[in-house]
Protein backbone atom coordinates (compact mmCIF):
# COMPACT_ATOMS: atom_id res chain seq x y z
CA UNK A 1 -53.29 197.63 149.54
CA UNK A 2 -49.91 198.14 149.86
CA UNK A 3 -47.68 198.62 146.27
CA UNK A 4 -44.12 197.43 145.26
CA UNK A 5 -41.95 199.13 143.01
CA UNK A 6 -37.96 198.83 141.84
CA UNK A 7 -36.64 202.75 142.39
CA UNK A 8 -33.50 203.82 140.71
CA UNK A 9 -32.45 207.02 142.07
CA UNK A 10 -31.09 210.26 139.23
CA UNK A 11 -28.68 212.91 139.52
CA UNK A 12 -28.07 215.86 137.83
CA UNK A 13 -25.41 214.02 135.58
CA UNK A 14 -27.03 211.10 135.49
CA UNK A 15 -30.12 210.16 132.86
CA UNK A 16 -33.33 208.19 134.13
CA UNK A 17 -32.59 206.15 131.27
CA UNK A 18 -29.17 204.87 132.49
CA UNK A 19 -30.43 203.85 136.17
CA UNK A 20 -34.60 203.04 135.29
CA UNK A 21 -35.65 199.21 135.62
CA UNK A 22 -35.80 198.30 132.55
CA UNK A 23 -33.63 201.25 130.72
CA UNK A 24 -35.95 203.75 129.49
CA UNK A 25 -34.47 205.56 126.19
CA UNK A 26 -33.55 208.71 125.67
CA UNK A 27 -34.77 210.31 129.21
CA UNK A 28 -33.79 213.57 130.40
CA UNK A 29 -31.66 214.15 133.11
CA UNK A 30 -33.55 214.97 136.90
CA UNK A 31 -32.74 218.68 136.36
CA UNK A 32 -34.64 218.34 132.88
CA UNK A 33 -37.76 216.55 134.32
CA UNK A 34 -40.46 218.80 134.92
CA UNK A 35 -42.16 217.56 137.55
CA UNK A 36 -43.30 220.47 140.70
CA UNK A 37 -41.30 218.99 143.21
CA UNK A 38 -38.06 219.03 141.40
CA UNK A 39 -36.28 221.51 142.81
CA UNK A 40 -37.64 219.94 146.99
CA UNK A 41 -36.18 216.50 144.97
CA UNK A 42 -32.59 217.99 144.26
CA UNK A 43 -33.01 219.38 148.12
CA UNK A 44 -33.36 216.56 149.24
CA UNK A 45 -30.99 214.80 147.26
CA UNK A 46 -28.15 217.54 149.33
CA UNK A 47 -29.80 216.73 152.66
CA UNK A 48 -29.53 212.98 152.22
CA UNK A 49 -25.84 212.77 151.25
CA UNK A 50 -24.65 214.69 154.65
CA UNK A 51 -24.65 211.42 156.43
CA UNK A 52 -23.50 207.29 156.01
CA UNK A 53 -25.73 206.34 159.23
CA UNK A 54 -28.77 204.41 157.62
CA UNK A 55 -31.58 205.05 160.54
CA UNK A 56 -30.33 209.16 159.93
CA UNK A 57 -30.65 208.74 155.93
CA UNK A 58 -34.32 207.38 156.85
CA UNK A 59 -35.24 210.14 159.11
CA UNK A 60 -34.21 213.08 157.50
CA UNK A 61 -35.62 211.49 154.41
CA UNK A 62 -39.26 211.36 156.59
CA UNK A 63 -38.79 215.28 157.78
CA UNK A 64 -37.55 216.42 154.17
CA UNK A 65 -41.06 215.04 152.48
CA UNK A 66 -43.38 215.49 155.03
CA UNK A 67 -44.53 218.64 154.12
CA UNK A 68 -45.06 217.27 150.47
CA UNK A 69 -46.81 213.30 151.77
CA UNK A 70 -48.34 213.58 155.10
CA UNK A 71 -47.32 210.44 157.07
CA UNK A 72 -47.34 209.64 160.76
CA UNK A 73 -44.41 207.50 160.28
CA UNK A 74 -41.79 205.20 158.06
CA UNK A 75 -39.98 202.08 158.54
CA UNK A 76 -37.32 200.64 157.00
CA UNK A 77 -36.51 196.51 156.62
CA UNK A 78 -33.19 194.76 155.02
CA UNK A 79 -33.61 191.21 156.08
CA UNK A 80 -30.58 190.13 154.68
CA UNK A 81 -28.43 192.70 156.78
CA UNK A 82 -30.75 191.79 159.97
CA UNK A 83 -31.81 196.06 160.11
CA UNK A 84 -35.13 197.45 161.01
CA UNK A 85 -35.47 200.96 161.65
CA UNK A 86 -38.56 202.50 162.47
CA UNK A 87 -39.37 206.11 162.65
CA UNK A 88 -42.35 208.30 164.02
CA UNK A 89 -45.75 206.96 164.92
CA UNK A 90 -48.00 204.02 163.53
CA UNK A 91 -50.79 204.22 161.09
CA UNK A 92 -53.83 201.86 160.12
CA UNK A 93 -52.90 202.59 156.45
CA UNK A 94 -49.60 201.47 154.31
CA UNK A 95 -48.04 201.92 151.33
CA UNK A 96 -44.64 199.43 151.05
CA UNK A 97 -42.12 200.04 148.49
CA UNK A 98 -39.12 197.41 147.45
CA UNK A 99 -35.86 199.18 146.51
CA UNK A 100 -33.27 198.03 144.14
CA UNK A 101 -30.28 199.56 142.35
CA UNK A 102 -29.38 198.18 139.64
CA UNK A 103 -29.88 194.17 140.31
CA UNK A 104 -29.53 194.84 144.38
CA UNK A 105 -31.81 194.84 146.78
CA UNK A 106 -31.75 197.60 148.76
CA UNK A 107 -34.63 196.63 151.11
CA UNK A 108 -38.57 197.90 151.90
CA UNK A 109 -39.62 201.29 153.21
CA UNK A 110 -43.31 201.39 154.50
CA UNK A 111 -45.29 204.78 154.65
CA UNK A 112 -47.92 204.39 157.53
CA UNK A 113 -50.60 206.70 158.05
CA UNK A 114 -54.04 206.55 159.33
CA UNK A 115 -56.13 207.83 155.91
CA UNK A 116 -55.78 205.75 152.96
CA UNK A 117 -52.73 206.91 150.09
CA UNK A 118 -54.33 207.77 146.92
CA UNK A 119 -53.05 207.49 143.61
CA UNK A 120 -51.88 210.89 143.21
CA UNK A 121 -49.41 210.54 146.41
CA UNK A 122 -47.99 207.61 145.63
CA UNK A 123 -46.92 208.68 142.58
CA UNK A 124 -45.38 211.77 144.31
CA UNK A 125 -43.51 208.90 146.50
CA UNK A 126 -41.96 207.00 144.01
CA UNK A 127 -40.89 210.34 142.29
CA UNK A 128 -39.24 211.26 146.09
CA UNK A 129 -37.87 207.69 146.68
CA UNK A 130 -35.54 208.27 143.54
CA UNK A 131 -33.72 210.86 145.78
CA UNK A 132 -33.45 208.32 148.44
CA UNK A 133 -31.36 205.05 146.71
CA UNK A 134 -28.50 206.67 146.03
CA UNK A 135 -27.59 207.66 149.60
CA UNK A 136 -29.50 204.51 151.26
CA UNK A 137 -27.10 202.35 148.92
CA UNK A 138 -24.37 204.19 150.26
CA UNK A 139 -25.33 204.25 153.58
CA UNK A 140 -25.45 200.19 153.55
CA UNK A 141 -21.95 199.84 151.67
CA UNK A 142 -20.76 201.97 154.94
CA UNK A 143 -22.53 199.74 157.41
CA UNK A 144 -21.22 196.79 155.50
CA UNK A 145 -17.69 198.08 155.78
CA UNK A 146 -18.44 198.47 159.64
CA UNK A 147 -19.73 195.04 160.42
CA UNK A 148 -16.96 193.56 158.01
CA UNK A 149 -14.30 195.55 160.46
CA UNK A 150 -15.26 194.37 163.25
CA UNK A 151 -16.54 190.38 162.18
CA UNK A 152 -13.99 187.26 162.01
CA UNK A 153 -14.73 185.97 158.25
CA UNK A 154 -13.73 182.74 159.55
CA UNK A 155 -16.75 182.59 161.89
CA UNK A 156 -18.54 185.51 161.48
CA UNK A 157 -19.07 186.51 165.37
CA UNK A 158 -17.48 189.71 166.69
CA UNK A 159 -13.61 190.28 166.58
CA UNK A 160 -10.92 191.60 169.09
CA UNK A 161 -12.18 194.90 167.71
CA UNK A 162 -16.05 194.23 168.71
CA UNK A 163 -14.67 192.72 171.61
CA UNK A 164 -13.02 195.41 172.95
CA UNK A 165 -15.76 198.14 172.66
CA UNK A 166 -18.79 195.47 173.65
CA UNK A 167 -17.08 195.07 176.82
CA UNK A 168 -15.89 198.93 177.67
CA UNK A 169 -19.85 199.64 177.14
CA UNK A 170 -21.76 196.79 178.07
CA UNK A 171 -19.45 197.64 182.08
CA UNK A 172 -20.40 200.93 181.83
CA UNK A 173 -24.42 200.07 181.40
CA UNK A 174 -24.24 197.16 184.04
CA UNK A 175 -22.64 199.90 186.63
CA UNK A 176 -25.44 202.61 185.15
CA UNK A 177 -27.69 200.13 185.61
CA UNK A 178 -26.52 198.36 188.63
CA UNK A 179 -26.67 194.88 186.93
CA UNK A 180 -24.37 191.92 187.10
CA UNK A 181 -22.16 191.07 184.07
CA UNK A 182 -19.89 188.03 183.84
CA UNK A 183 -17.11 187.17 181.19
CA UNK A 184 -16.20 183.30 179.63
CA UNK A 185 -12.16 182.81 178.32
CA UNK A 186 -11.62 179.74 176.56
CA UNK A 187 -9.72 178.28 174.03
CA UNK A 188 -9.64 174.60 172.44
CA UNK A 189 -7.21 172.23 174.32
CA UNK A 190 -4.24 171.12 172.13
CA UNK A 191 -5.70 173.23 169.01
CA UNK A 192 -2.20 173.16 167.95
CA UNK A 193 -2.39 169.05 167.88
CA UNK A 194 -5.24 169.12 165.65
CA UNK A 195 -3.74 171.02 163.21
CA UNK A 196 0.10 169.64 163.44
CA UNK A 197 -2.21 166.03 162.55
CA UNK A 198 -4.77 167.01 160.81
CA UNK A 199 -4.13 169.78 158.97
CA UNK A 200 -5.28 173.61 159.15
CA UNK A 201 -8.71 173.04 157.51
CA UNK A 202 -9.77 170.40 160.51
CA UNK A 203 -8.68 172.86 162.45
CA UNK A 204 -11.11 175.46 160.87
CA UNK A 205 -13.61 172.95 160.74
CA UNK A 206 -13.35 172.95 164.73
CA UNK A 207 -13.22 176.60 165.18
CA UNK A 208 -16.73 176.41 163.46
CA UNK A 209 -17.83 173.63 165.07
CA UNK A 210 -17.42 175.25 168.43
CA UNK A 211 -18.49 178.93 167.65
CA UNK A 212 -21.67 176.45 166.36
CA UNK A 213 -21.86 174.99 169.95
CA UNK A 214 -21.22 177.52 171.97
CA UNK A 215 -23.89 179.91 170.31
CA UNK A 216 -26.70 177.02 171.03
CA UNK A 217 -26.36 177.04 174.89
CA UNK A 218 -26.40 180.75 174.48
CA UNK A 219 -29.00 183.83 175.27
CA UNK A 220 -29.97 185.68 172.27
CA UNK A 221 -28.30 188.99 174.27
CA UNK A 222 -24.77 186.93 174.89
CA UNK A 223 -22.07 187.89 172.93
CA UNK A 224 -19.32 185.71 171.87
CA UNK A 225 -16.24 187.13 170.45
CA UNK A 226 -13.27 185.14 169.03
CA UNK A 227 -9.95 187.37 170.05
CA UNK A 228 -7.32 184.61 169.26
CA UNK A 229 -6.47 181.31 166.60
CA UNK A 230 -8.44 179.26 168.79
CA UNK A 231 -9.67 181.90 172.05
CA UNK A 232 -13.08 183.44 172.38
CA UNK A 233 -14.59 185.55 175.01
CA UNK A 234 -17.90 185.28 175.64
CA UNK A 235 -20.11 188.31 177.53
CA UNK A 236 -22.82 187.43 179.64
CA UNK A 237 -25.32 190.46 180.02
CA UNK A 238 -26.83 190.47 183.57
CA UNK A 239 -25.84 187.44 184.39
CA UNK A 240 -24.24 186.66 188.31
CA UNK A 241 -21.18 183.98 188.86
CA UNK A 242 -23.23 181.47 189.34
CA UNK A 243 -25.40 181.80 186.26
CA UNK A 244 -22.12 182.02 184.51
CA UNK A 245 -20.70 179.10 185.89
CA UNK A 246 -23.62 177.20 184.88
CA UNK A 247 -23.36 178.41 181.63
CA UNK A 248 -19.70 177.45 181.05
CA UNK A 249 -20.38 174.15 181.94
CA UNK A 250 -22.86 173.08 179.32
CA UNK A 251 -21.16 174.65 177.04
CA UNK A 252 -18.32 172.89 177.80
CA UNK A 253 -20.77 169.47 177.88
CA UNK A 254 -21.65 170.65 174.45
CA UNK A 255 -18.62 170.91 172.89
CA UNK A 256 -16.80 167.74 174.81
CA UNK A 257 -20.32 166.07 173.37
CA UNK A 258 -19.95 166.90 169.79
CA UNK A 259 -17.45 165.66 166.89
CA UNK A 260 -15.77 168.20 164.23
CA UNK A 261 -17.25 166.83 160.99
CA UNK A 262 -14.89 167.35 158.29
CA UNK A 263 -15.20 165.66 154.88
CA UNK A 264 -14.60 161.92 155.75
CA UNK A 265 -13.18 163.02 158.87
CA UNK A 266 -14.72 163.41 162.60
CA UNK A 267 -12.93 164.21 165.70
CA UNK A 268 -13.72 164.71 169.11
CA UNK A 269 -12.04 168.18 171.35
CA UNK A 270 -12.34 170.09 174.12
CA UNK A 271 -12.30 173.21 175.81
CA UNK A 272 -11.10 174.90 179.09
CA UNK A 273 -12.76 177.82 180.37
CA UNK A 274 -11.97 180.89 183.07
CA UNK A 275 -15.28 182.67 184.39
CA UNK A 276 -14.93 186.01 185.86
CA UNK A 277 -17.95 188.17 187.16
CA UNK A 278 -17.72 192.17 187.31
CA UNK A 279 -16.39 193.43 190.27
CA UNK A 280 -17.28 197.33 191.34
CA UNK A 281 -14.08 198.46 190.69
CA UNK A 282 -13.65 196.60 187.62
CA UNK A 283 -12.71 198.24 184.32
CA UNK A 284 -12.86 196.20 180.74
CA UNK A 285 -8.94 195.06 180.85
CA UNK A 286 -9.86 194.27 184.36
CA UNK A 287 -12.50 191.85 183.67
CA UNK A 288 -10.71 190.41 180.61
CA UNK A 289 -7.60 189.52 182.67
CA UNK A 290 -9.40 188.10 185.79
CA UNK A 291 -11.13 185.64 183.04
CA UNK A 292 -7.94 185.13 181.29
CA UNK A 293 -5.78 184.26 184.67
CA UNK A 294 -8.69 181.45 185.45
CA UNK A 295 -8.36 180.23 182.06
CA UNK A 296 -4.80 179.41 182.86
CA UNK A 297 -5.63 177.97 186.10
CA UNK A 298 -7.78 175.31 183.89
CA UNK A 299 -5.41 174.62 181.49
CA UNK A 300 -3.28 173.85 184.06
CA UNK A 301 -5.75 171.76 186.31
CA UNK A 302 -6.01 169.14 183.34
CA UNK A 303 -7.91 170.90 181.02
CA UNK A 304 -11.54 170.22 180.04
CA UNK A 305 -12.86 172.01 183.00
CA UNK A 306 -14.37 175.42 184.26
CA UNK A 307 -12.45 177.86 187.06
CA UNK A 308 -13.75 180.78 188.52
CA UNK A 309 -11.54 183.66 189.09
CA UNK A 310 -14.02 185.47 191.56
CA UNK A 311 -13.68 182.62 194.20
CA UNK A 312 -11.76 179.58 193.36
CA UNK A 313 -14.88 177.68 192.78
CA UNK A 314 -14.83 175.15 189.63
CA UNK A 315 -16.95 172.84 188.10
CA UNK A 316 -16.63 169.85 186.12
């Protein structure tokens, strides 16, 4: 049966009664503890803090105690920050741990094997998980600093930032690959309008309410980017003209179709959108600016409407 525990992790200058759940008083420090594995502990401890990438904190965490807990493999969960790493081979037999600093979660580890863990080895696991919180909690601050980097906090989708790389890589697999890729511009029509008469928190309210739309006529494997006030980008992996064109019109239905609820308030906007689809020779600005030129061309066709940069076509 698998086990949960709340881990604190020790250093040298730090007391297990300072970080143990609840305090414990008067413990030694890790370098007092005798335990046998103390000294692979403290090694392990050094090994951990060479890196800030979690899925490398997990695996050199599985090499440095495999020679101490046999396992075929580990895996790691944070459902709050949406990460799952797994590493080396399944097993018939588990042993899941919860981690916590302090009041945080830090997530689950799960030790799989195919013989059963007995008593003796987990407690040699909990012992070695106090050398891993430390660096794991570290490792997630520096992923949360990444994500925050490269997220709008109005929104939460992808930035210019996550815009730009997404597209420089996700060319560079569809010509490895030799897969079509297609790119949506669009913006809200008259955004300015909305918030000249309604004020700047309607006009938040409708930034939401589209990033809301737009994501429900989408592929889990789109991406959707906002790049401006009121401009997104939205990358379409393997996916031709014509499925993009398709696309950009129910999304456009979508949006035309649902009011901005604000408080007492509910109005009704639109959207014009410029498709492009990756050409051969096509780098990232490329594709961006092909999108962004028919964007302009349905702005100025009346708005509320879908043009293709590839070949003229439209719809609505």
């Amino acid at each position: 049966m698998p086990i949960s525990s709340q881990l604190h992790t020790a250093s040298p200058s730090q007391p297990f009664a300072d970080l143990a759940f609840p305090p414990l008083p008067s413990a030694p420090t890790i370098t007092d503890v005798v335990h046998p594995q103390r000294d692979k502990a403290l090694r392990i401890v050094s090994v951990l803090q060479t890196t800030l990438e979690i899925d490398e904190v997990i695996a050199l965490f599985s090499r440095e105690i495999a020679p101490l807990i046999s396992h075929h493999g580990i895996c790691y969960i944070n459902q709050p920050q949406d990460i799952e790493f797994n590493i080396g081979g399944e097993g018939a037999q588990t042993c899941t741990y919860q981690l916590s600093f302090a009041e945080q979660s830090l997530g689950f580890i799960i030790f799989k094997r195919h013989s059963a863990f007995d008593k003796q080895e987990k407690g040699l696991i909990e012992y070695l998980l106090s050398t891993l919180i430390y660096p794991l909690r570290n490792a997630l601050h520096y992923h949360d600093a990444l994500r925050a980097a490269l997220r709008d906090p109005l929104t939460g989708i992808g930035n210019r930032s996550a815009m730009d790389s997404s597209v420089v890589r996700e060319i560079q697999l569809a010509k490895r690959n030799n897969t079509p890729l297609s790119l949506i511009a669009l913006d809200i029509d008259h955004f300015k309008n909305i918030n000249d008469n309604w004020g700047h928190s309607i006009g938040d309210c409708a930034i939401k309410t589209l990033v809301k739309s737009v994501k429900s006529c989408m592929r889990s494997s789109d991406m959707l980017f906002r790049y401006g006030g009121e401009e997104f980008t939205a990358l379409l992996h393997n996916t031709d003209v014509d499925g993009a064109l398709l696309l950009a019109e129910r999304i456009r239905a979508t949006v035309e179709a649902t009011p901005c609820a604000c408080g007492d308030n509910q109005i009704l906007f639109t959207i014009s959108m410029g498709v492009a689809s990756m050409d051969s020779a096509d780098d990232s600005l490329a594709l961006f600016n092909r999108a962004d030129v028919a964007l302009y061309q349905a702005k100025n066709s009346g708005r509320n409407c879908v043009r293709c940069a590839d070949s003229g076509s439209n719809a609505a």
